[in-house]
C-alpha atoms as a PDB file:
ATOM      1  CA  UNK A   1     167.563 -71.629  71.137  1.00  0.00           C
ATOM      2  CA  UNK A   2     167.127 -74.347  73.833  1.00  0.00           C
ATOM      3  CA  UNK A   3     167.352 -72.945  77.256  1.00  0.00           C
ATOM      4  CA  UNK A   4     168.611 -74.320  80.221  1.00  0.00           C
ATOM      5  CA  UNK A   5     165.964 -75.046  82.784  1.00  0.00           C
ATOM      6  CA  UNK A   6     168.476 -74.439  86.271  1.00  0.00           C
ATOM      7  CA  UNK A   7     169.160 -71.264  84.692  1.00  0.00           C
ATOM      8  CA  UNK A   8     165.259 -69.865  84.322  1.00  0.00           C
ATOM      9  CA  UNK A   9     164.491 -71.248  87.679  1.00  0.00           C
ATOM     10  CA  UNK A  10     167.658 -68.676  89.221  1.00  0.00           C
ATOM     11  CA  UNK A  11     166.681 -65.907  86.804  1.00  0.00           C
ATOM     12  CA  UNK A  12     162.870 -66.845  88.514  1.00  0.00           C
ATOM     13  CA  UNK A  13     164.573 -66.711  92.296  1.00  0.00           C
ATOM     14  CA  UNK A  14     166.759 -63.705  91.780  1.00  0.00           C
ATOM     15  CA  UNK A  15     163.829 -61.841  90.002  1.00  0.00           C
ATOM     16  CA  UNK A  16     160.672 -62.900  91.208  1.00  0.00           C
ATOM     17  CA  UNK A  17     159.190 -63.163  87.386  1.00  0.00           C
ATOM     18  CA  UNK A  18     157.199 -65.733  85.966  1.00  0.00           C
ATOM     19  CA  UNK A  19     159.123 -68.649  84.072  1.00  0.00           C
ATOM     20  CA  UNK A  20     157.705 -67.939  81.052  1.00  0.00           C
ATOM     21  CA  UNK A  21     159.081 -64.672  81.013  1.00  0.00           C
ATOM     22  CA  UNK A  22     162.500 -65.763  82.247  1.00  0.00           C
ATOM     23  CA  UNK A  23     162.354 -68.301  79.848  1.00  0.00           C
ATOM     24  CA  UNK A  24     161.562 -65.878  77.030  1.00  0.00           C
ATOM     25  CA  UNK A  25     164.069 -63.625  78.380  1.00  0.00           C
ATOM     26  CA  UNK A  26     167.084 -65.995  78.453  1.00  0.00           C
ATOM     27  CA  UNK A  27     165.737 -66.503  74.866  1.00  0.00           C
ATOM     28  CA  UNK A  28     166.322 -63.365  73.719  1.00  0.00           C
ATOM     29  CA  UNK A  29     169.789 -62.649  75.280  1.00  0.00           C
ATOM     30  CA  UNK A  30     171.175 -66.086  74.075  1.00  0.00           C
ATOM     31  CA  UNK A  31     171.323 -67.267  77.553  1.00  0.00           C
ATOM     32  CA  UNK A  32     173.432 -64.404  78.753  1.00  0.00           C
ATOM     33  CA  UNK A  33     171.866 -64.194  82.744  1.00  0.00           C
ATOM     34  CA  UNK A  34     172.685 -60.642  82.807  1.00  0.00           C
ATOM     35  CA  UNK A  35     171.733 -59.583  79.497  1.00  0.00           C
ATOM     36  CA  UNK A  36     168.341 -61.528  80.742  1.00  0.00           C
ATOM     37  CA  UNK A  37     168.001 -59.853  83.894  1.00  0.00           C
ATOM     38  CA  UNK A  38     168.525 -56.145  81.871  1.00  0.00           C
ATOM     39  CA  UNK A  39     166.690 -57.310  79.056  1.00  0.00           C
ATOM     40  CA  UNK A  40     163.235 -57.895  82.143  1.00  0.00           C
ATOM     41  CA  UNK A  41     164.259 -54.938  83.535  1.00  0.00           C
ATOM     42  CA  UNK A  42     163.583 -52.771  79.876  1.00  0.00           C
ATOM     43  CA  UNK A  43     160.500 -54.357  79.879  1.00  0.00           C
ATOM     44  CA  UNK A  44     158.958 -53.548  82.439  1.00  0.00           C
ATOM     45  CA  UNK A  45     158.983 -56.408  84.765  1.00  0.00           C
ATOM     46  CA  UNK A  46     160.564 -54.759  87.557  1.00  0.00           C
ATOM     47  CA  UNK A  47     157.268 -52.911  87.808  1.00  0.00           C
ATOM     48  CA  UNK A  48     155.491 -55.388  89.438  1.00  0.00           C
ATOM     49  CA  UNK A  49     157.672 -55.746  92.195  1.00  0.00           C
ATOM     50  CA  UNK A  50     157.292 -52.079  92.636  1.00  0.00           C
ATOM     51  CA  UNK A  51     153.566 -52.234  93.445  1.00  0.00           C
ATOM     52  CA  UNK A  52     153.856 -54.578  96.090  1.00  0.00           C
ATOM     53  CA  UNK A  53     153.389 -51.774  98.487  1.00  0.00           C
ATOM     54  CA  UNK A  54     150.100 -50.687  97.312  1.00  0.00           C
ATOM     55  CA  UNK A  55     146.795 -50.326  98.925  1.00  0.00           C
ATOM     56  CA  UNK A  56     144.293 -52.827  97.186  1.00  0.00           C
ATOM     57  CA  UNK A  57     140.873 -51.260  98.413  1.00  0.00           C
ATOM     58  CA  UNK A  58     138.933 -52.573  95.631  1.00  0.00           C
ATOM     59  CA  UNK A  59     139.001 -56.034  94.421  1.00  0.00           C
ATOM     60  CA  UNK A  60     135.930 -59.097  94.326  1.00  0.00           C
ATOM     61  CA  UNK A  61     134.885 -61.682  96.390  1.00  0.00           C
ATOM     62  CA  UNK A  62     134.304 -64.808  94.420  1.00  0.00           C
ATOM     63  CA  UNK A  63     133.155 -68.749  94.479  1.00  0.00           C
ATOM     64  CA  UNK A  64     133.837 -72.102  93.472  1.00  0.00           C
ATOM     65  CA  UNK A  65     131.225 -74.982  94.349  1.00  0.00           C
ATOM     66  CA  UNK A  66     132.104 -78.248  92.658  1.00  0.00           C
ATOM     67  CA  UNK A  67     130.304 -79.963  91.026  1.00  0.00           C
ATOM     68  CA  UNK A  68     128.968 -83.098  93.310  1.00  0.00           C
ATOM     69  CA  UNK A  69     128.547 -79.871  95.679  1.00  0.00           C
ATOM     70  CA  UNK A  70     130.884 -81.014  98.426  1.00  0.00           C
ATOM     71  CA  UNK A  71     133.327 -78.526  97.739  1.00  0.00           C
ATOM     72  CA  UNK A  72     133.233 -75.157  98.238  1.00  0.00           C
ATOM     73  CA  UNK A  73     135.528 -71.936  97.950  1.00  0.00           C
ATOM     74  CA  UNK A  74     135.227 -68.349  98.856  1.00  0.00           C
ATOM     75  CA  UNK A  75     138.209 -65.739  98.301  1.00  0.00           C
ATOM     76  CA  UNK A  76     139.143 -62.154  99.171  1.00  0.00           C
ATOM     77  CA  UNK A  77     141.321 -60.679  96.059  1.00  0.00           C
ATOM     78  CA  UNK A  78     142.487 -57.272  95.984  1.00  0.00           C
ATOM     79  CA  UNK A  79     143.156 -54.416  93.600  1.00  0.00           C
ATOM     80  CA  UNK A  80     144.022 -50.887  93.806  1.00  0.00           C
ATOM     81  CA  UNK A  81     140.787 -49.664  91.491  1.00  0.00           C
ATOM     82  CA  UNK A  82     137.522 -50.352  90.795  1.00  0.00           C
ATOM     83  CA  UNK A  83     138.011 -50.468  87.137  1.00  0.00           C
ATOM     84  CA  UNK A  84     140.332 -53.677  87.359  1.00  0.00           C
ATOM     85  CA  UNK A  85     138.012 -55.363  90.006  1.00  0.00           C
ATOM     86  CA  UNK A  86     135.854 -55.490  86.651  1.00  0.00           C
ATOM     87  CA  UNK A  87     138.956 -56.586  84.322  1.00  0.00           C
ATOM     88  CA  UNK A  88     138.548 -59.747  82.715  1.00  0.00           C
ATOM     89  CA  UNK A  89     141.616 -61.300  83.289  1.00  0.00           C
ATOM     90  CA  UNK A  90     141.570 -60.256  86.959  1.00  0.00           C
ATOM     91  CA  UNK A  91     138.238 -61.804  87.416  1.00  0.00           C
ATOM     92  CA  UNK A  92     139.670 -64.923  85.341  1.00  0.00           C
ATOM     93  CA  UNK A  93     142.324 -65.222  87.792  1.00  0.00           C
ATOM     94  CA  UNK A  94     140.583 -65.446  90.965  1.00  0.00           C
ATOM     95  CA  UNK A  95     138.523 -67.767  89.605  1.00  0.00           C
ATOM     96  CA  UNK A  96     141.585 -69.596  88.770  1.00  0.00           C
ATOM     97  CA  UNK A  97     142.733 -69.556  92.300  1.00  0.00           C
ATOM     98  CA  UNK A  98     139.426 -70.836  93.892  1.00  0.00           C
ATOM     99  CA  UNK A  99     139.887 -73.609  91.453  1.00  0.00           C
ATOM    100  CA  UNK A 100     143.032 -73.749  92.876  1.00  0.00           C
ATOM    101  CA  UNK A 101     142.018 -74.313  96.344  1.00  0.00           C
ATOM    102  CA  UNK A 102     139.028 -76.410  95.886  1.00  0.00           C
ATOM    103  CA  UNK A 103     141.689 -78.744  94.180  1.00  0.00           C
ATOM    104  CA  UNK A 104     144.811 -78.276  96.259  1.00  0.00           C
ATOM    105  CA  UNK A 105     143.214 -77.956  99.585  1.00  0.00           C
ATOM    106  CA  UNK A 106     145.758 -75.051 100.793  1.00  0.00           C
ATOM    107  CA  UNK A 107     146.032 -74.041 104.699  1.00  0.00           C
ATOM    108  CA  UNK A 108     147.935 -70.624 104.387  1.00  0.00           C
ATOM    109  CA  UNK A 109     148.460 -68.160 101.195  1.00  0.00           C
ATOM    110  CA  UNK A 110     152.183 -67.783 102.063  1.00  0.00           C
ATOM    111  CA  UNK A 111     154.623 -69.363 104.700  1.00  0.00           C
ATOM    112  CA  UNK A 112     154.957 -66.198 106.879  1.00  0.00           C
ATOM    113  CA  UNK A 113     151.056 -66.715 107.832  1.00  0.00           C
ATOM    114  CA  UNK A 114     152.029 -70.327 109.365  1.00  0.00           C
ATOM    115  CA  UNK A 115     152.538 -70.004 113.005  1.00  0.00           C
ATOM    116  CA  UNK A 116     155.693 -70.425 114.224  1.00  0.00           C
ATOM    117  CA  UNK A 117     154.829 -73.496 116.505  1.00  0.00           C
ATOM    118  CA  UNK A 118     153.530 -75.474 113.523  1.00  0.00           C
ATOM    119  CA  UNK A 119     157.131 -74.856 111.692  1.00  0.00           C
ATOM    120  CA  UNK A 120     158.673 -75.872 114.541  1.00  0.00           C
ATOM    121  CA  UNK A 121     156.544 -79.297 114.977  1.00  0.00           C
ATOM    122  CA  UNK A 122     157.655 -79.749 111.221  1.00  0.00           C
ATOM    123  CA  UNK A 123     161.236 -79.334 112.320  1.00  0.00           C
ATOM    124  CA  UNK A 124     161.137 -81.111 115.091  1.00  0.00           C
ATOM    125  CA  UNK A 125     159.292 -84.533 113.541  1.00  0.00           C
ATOM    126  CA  UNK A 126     162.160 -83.846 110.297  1.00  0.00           C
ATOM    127  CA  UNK A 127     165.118 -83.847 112.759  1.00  0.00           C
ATOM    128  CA  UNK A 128     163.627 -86.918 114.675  1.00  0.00           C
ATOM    129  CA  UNK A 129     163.084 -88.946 110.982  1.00  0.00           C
ATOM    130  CA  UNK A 130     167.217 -88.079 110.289  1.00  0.00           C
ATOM    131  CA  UNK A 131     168.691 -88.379 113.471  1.00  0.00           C
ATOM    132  CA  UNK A 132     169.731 -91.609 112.794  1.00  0.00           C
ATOM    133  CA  UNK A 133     171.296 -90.974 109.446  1.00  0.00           C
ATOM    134  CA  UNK A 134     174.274 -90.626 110.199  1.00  0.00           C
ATOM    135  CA  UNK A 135     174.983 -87.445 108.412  1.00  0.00           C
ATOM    136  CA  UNK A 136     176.558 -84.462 109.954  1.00  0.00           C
ATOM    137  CA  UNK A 137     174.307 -81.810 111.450  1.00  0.00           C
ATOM    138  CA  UNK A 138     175.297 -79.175 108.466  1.00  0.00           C
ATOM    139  CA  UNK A 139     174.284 -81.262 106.005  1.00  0.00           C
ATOM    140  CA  UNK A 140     170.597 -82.490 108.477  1.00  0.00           C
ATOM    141  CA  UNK A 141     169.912 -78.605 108.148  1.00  0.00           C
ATOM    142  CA  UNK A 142     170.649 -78.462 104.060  1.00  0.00           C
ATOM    143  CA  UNK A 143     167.987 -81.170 104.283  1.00  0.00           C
ATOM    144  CA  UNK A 144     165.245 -80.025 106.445  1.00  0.00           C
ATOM    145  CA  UNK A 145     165.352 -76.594 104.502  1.00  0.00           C
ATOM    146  CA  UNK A 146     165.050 -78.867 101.483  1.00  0.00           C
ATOM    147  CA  UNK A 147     161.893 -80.465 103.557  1.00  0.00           C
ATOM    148  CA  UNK A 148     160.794 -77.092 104.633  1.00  0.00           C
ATOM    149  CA  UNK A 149     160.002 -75.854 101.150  1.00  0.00           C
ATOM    150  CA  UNK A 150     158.374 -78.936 100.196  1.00  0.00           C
ATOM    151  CA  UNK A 151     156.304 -78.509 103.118  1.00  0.00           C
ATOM    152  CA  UNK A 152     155.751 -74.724 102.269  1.00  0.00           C
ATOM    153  CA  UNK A 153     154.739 -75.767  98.444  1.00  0.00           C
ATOM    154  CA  UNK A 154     151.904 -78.491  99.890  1.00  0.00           C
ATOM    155  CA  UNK A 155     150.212 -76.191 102.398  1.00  0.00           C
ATOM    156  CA  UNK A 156     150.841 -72.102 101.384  1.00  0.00           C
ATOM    157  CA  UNK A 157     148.451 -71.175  98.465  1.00  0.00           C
ATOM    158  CA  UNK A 158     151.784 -69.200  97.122  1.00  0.00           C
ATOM    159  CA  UNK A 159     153.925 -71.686  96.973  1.00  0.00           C
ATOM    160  CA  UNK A 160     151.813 -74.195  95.220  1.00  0.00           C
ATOM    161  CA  UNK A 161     152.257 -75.517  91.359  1.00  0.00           C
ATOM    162  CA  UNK A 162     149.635 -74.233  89.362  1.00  0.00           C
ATOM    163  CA  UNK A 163     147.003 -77.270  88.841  1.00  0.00           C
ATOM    164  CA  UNK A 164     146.730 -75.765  85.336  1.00  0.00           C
ATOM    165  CA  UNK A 165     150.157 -75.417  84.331  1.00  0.00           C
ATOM    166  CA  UNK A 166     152.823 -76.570  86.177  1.00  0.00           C
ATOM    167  CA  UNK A 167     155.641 -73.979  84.753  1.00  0.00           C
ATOM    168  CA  UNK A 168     153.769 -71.417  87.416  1.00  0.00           C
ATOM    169  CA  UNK A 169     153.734 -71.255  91.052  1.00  0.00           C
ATOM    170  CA  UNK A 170     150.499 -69.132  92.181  1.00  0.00           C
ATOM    171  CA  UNK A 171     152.851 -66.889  93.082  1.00  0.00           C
ATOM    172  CA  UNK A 172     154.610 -66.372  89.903  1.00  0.00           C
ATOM    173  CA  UNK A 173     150.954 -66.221  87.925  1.00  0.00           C
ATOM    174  CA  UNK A 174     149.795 -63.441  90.598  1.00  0.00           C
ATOM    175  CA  UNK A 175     153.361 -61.440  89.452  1.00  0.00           C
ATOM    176  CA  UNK A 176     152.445 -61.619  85.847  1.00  0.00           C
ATOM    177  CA  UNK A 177     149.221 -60.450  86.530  1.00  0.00           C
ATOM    178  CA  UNK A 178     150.566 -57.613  88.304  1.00  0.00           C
ATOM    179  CA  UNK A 179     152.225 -56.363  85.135  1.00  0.00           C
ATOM    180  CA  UNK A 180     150.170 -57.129  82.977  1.00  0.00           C
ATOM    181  CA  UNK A 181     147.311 -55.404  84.485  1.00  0.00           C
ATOM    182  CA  UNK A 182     149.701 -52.819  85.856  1.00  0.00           C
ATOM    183  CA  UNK A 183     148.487 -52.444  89.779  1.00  0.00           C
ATOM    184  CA  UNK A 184     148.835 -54.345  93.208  1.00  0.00           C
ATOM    185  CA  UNK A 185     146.849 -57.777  93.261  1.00  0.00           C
ATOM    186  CA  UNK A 186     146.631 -59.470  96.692  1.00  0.00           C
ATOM    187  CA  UNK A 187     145.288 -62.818  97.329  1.00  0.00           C
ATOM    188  CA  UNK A 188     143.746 -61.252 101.078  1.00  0.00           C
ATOM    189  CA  UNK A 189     141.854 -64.256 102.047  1.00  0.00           C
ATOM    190  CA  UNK A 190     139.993 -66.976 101.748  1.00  0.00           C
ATOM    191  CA  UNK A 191     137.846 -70.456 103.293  1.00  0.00           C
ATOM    192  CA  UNK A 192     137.540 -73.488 101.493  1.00  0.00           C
ATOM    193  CA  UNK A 193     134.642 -75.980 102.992  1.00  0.00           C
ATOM    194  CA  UNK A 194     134.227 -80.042 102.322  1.00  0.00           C
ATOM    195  CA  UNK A 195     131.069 -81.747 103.399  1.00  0.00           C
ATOM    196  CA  UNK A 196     131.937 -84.020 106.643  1.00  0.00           C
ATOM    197  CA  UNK A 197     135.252 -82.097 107.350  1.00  0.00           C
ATOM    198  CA  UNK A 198     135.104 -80.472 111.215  1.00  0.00           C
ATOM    199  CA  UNK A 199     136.494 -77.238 111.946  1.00  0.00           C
END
């Protein structure tokens, strides 16, 4: 059946899953939200919100250098055991991400790293661009919050649209890793370096 594309993206919010699996999930239940959120819940999915408080002791460092070699990546991703640091679709990913980063040229991996005085600046240059508009100051906050997660989606890794496959954030991909792999993953850090920029 032909699923409704507002209703995966709240099934995605309220749940955290991938789209994909929402999507599947709405599928399955004939669109039924509830039956969809029980019907994730059966499988498993849950799970990988669990594991979110996890030590990830183990994991890999690993690199991207483009090719014209004027772009350059190193990342920090964690796991909870050795034997997954060697998994192939855990080593797949992070190589994913650095291609990620290399492409996307990401500041943060999630909003709460931003400082607070550069989310401020943002609000601050936002309200100046409306204040003129005319519209009342309820409806300039709907807005900026509107601006905010665009913001949020152009410089946090987690927030980004997956260069491959634009049905994923990074941050739904990392979830579906989580389950399927079955332990904590954490993007912990990472640098990305371009010939001629200055730090």
């Amino acid at each position: 059946m032909s699923v409704d594309m507002a209703t995966v993206r709240k099934l995605r919010e309220q749940t955290g899953i991938g789209i994909m699996e929402c999507k599947k999930a709405l599928s399955e239940t004939s669109g039924d939200f509830d039956k969809a959120v029980e019907w994730l819940r059966k499988k498993g999915y849950e799970k990988a919100k669990s594991k979110a408080t996890r030590a990830t002791n183990q994991g890999v460092i690993n690199s991207y250098i483009h090719a014209n070699s004027r772009i350059g990546v190193l990342i920090e991703v964690g796991c909870e055991t050795d034997f997954v640091a060697k998994n192939e679709d855990f080593i797949q990913f992070t190589k994913d991400v650095c291609l990620q980063i290399a492409a996307m040229n990401p500041e943060y991996i999630s909003s709460s790293d931003i400082p607070e005085e550069v989310i401020n600046k943002e609000k601050e240059i936002m309200k100046e661009q409306l204040k003129n508009s005319g519209k009342p100051d309820n409806i300039i906050e709907n807005i900026i919050e509107g601006k905010l997660k665009k913001f949020y989606s152009e410089v946090c890794l987690l927030n980004q649209t997956f260069f491959k496959d634009d049905q994923f954030t990074i941050e739904s991909l990392l979830t579906e890793k989580i389950h399927k792999i079955g332990e904590n993953i954490v993007i912990k850090r990472f640098t990305r370096y371009e010939v001629g920029e200055e730090f």
